[in-house]
C-alpha atoms as a PDB file:
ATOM      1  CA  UNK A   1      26.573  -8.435  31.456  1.00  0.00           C
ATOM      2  CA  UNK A   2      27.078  -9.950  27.890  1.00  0.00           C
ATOM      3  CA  UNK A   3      25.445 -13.340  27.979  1.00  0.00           C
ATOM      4  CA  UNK A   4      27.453 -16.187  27.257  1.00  0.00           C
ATOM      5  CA  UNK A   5      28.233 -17.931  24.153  1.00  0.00           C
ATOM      6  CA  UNK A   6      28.841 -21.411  23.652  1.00  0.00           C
ATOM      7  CA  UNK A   7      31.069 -22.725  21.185  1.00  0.00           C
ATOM      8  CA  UNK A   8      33.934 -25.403  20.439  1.00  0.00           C
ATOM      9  CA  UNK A   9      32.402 -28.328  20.856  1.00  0.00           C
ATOM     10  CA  UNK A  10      35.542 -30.184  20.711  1.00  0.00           C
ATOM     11  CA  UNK A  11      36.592 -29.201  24.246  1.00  0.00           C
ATOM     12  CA  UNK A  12      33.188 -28.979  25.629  1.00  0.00           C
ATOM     13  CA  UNK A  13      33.513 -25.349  27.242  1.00  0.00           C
ATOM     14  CA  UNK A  14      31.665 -22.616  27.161  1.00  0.00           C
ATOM     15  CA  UNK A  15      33.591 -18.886  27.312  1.00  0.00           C
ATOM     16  CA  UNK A  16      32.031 -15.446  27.898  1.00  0.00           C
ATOM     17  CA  UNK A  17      32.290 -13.886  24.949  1.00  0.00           C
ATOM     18  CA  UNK A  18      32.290  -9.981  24.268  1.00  0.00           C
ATOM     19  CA  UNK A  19      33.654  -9.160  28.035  1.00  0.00           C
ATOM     20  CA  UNK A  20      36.540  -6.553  27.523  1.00  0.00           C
ATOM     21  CA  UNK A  21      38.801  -6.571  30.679  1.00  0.00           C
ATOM     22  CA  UNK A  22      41.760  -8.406  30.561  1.00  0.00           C
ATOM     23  CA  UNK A  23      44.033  -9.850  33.375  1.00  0.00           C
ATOM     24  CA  UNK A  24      48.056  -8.601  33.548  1.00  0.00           C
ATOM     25  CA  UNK A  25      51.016 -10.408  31.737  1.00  0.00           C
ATOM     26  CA  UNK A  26      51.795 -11.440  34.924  1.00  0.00           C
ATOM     27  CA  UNK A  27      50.739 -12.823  38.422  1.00  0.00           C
ATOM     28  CA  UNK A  28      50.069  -9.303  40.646  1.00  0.00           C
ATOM     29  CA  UNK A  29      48.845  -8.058  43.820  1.00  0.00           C
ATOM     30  CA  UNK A  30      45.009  -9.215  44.780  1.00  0.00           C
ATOM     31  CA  UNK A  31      44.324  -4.999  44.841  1.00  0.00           C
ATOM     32  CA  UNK A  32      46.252  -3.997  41.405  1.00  0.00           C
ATOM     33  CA  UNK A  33      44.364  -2.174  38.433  1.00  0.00           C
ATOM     34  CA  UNK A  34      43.952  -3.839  35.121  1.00  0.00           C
ATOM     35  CA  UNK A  35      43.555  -2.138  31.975  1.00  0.00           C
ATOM     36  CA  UNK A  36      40.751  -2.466  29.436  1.00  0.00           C
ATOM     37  CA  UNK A  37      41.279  -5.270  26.609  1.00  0.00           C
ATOM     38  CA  UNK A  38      39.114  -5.382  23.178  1.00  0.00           C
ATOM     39  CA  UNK A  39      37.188  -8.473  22.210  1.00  0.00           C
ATOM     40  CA  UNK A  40      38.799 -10.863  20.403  1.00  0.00           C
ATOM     41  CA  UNK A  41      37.563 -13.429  17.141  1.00  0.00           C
ATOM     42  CA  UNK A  42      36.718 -16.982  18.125  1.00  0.00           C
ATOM     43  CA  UNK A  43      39.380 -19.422  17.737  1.00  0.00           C
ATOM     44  CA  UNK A  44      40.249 -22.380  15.716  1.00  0.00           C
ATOM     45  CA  UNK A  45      38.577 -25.685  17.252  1.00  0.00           C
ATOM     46  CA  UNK A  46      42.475 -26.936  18.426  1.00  0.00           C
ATOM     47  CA  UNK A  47      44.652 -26.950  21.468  1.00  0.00           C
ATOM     48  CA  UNK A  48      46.788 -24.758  20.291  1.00  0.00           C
ATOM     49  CA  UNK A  49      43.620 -22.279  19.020  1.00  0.00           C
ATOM     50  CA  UNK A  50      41.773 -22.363  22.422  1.00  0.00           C
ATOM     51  CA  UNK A  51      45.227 -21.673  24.041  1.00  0.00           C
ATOM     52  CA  UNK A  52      46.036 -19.022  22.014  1.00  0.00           C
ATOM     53  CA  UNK A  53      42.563 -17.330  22.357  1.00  0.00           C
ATOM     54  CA  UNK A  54      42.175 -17.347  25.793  1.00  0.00           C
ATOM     55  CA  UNK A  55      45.697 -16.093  25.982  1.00  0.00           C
ATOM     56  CA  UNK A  56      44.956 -13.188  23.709  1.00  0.00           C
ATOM     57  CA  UNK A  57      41.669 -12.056  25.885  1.00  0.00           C
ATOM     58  CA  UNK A  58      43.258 -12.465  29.212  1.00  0.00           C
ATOM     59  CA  UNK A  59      41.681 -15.669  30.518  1.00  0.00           C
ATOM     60  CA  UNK A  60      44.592 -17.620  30.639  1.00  0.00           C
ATOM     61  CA  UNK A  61      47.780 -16.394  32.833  1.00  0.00           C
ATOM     62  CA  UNK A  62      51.726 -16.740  30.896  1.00  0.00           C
ATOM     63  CA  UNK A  63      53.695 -20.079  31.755  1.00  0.00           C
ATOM     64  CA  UNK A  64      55.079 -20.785  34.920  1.00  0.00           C
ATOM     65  CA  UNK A  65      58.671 -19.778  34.737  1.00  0.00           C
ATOM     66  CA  UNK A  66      61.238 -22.029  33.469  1.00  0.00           C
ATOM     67  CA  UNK A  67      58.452 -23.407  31.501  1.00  0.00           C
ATOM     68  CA  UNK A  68      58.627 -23.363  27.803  1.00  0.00           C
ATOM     69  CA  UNK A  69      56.106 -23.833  25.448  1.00  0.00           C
ATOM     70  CA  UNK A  70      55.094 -27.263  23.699  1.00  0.00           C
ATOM     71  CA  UNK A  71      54.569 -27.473  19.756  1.00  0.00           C
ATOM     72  CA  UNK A  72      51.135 -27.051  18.445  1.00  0.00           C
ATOM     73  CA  UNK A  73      50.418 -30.252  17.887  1.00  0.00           C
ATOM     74  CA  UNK A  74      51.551 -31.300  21.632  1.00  0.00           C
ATOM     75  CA  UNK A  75      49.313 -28.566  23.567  1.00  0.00           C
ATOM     76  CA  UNK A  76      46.852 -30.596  24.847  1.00  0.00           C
ATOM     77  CA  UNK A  77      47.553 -30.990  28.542  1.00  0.00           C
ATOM     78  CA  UNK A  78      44.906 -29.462  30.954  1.00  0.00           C
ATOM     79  CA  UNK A  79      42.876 -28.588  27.437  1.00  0.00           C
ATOM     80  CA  UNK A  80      42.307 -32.082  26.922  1.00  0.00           C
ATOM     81  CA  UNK A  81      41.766 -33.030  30.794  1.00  0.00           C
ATOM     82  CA  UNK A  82      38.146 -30.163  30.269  1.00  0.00           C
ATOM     83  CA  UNK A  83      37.368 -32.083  27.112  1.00  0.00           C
ATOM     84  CA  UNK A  84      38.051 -35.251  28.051  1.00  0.00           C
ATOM     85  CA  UNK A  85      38.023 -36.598  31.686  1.00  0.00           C
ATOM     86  CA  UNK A  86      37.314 -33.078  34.619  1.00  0.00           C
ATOM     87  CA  UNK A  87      33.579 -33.960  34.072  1.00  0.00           C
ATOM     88  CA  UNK A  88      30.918 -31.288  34.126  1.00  0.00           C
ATOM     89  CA  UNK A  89      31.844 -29.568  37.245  1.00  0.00           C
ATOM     90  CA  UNK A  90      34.895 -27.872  35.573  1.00  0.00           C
ATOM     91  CA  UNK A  91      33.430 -27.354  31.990  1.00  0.00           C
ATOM     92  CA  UNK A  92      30.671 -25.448  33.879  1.00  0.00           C
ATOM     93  CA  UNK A  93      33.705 -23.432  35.706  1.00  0.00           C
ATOM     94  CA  UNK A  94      35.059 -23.234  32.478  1.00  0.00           C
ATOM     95  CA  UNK A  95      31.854 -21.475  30.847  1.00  0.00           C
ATOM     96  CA  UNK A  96      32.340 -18.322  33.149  1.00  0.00           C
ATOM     97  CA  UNK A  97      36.295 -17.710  31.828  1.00  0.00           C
ATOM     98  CA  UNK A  98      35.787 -13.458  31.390  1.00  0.00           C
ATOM     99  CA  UNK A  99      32.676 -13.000  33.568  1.00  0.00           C
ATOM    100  CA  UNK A 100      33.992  -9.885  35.783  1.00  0.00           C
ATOM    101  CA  UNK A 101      35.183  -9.711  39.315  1.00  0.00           C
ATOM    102  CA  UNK A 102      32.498  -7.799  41.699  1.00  0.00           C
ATOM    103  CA  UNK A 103      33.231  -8.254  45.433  1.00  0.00           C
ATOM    104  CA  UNK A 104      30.392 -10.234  46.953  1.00  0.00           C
ATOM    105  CA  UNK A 105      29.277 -11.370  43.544  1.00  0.00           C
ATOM    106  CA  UNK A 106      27.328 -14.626  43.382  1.00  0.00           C
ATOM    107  CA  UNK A 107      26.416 -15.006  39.734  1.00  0.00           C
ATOM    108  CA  UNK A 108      27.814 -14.964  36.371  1.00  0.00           C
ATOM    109  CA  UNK A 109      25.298 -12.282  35.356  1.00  0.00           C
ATOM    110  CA  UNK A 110      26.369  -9.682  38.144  1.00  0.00           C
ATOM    111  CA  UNK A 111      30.119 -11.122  38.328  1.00  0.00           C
ATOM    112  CA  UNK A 112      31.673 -13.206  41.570  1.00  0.00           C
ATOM    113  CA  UNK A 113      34.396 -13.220  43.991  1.00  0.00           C
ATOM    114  CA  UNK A 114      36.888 -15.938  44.256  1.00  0.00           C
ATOM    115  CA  UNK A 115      34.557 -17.986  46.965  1.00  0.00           C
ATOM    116  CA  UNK A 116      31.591 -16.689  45.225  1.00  0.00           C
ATOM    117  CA  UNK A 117      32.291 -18.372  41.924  1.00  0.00           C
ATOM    118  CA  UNK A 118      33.467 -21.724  43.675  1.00  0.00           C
ATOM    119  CA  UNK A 119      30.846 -21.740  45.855  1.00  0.00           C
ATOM    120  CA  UNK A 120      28.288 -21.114  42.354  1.00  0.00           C
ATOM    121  CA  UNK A 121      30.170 -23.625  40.436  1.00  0.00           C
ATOM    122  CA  UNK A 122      30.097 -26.417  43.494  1.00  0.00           C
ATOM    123  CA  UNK A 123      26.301 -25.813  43.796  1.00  0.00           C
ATOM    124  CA  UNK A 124      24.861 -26.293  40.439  1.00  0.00           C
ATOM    125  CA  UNK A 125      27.101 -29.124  39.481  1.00  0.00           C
ATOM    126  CA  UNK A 126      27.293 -31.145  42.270  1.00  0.00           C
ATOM    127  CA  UNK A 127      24.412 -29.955  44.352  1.00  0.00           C
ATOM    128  CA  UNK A 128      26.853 -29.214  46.888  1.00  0.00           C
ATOM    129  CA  UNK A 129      26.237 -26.143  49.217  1.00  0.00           C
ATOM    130  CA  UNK A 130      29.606 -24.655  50.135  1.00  0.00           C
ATOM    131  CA  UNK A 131      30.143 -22.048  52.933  1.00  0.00           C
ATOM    132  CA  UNK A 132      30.241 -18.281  51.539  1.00  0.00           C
ATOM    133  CA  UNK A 133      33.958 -17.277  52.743  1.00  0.00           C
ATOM    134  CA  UNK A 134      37.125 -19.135  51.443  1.00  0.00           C
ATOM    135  CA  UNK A 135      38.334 -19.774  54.982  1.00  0.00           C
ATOM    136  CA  UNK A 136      34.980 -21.424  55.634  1.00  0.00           C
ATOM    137  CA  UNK A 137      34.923 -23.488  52.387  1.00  0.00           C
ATOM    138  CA  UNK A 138      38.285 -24.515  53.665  1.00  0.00           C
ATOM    139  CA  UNK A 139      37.254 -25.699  56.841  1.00  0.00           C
ATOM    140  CA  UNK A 140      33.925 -27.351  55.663  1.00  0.00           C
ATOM    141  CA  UNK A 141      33.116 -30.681  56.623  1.00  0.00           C
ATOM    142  CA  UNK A 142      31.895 -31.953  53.449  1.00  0.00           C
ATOM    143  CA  UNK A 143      35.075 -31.438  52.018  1.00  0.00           C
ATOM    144  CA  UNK A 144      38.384 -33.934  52.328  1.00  0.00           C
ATOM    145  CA  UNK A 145      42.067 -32.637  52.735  1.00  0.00           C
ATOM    146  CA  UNK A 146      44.452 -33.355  49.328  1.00  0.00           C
ATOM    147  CA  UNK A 147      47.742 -33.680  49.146  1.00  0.00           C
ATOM    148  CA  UNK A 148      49.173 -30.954  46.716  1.00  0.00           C
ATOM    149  CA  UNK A 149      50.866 -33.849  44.606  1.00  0.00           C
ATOM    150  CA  UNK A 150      47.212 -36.144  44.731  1.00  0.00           C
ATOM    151  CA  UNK A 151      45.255 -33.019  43.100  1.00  0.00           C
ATOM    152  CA  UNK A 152      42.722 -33.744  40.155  1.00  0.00           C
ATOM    153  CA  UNK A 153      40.144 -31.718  38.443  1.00  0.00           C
ATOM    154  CA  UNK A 154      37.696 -30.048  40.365  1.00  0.00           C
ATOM    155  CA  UNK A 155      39.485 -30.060  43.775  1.00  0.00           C
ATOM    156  CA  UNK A 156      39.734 -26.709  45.720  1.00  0.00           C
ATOM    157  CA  UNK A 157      42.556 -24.987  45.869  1.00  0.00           C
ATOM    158  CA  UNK A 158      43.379 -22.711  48.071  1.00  0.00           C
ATOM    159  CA  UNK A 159      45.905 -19.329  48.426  1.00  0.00           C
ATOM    160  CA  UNK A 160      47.088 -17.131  51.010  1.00  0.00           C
ATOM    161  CA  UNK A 161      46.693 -13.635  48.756  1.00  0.00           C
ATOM    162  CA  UNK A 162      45.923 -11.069  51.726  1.00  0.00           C
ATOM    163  CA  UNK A 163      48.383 -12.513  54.405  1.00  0.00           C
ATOM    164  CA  UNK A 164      45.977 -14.553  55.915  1.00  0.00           C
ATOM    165  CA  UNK A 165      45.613 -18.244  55.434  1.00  0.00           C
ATOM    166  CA  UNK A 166      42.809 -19.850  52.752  1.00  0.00           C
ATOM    167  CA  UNK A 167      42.224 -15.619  51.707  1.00  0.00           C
ATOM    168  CA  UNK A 168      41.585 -17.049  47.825  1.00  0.00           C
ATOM    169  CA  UNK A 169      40.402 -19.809  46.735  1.00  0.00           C
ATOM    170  CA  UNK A 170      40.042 -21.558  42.823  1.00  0.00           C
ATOM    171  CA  UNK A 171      39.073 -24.932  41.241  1.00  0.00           C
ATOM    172  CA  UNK A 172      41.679 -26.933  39.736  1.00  0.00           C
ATOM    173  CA  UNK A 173      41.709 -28.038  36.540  1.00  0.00           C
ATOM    174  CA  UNK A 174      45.123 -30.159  36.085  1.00  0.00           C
ATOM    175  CA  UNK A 175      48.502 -30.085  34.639  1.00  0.00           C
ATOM    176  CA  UNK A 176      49.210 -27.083  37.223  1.00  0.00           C
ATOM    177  CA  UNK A 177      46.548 -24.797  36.234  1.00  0.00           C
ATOM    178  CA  UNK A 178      43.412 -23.248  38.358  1.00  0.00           C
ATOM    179  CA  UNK A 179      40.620 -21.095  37.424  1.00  0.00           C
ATOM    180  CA  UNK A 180      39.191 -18.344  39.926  1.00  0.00           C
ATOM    181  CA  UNK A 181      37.919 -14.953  40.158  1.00  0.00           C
ATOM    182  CA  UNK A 182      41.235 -13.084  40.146  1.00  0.00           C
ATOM    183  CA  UNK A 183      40.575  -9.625  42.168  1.00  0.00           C
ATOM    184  CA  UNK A 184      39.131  -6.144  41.589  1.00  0.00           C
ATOM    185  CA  UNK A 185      39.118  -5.127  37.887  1.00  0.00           C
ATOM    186  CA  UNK A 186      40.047  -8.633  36.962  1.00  0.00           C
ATOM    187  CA  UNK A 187      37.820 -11.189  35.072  1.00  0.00           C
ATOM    188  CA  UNK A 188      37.755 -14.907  35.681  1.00  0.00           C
ATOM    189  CA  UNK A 189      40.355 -16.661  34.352  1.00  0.00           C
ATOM    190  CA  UNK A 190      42.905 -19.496  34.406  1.00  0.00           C
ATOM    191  CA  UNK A 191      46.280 -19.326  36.177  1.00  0.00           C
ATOM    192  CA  UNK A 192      49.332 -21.556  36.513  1.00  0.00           C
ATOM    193  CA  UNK A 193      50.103 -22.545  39.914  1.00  0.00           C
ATOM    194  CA  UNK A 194      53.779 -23.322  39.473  1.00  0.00           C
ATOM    195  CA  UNK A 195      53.955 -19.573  38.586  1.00  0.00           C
ATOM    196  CA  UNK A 196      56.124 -18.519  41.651  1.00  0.00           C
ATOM    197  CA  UNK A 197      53.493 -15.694  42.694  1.00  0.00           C
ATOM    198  CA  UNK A 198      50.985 -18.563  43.404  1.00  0.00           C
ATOM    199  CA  UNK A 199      53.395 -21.981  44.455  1.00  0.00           C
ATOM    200  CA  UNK A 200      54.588 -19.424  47.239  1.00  0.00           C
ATOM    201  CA  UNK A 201      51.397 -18.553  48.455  1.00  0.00           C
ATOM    202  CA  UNK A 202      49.426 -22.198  48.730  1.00  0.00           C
ATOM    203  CA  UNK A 203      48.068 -23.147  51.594  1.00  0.00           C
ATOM    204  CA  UNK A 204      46.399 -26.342  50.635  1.00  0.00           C
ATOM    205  CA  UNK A 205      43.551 -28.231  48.743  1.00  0.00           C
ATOM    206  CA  UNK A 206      40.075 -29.591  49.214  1.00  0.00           C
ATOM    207  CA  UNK A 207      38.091 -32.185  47.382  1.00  0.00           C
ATOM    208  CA  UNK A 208      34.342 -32.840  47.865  1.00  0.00           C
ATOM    209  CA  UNK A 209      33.383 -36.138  48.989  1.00  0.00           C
ATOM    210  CA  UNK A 210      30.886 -36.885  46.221  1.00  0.00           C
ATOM    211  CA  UNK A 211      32.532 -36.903  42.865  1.00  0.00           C
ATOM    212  CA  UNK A 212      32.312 -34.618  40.092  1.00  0.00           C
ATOM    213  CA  UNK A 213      29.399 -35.650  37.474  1.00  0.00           C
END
């Protein structure tokens, strides 16, 4: 595991540099094969540099459809909401954007699963101990039930991805968009949840009952 590399201070994230898998064009099957993707160069310290980047390594998922792309100097959105207001729980989410999937992974060194990584990001930001499983994290009393339409950075979100209720489960980061550890092959990354493959397949969100710091 490539260690990882902190850099534009601007937006207050860290990304895992040098990782080389990349995530589809597209929203796919929890079990599909992804290809190998070279590094890329850092980006410019803007909105429309970050998105760009972490578009070109895989880290960020394509629109949701119907949904067309803002000028440069407009593509601030959920960019803005890691810089600005999510608070420290979702830059530290943030910081493991390429770390690889590994199915009971726990760590950003060895890789995580989708529970794994929210479970890892949940403890050493809010000192919160979630349950292992997604289903479990759902369920856990020390999280509150949201609303789909109340959601705000840092709530849970969850997915049915293997036809079974809370299967996958991410951390919101607003304007739509979620970051999770994807599935097999796959590298943490953000997606879109208007994208059809994931507003289908929502089953609902969780919010801890301490805030974010």
């Amino acid at each position: 595991m490539t260690s990882v590399l902190r850099f534009l201070l601007p937006f207050a994230c860290a990304l895992a540099l040098g990782m080389a898998q990349a995530a589809p064009a597209g929203p796919v099957e929890p079990d599909a094969a992804e290809a190998p993707k070279p590094a890329a160069s850092q980006p410019s310290a803007s909105p429309a540099g970050l998105q760009k980047f972490l578009q070109n390594q895989g880290w960020i998922g394509p629109p949701a459809e119907g949904e067309t792309a803002a000028p440069a100097g407009e593509q601030r959105g959920w960019l803005s909401g890691v810089r600005d207001g999510a608070g420290a729980m979702v830059r530290r989410a943030m910081g493991f954007l390429g770390v690889p999937y590994v199915r009971g992974g726990n760590n950003g060194e060895d890789g995580f699963d989708c529970s794994g990584f929210t479970r890892y990001v949940f403890e050493h930001s809010l000192g919160l101990v979630l349950p292992r499983r997604a289903d479990e994290q759902a369920r856990s009393d020390s999280l509150l039930t949201i609303d789909r339409a109340d959601l705000k950075p840092g709530d849970l979100v969850f997915f049915n991805t293997m036809k079974r209720t809370f299967s996958h489960v991410g951390i919101y980061l607003g304007d739509g968009k979620f970051i999770h550890a994807p599935r097999a092959g796959a590298v943490v990354r953000v997606e879109d949840m208007r994208d059809a493959y994931w507003s289908r397949r929502f089953t609902g969100a969780r919010r801890a009952t301490q805030p974010a710091s």
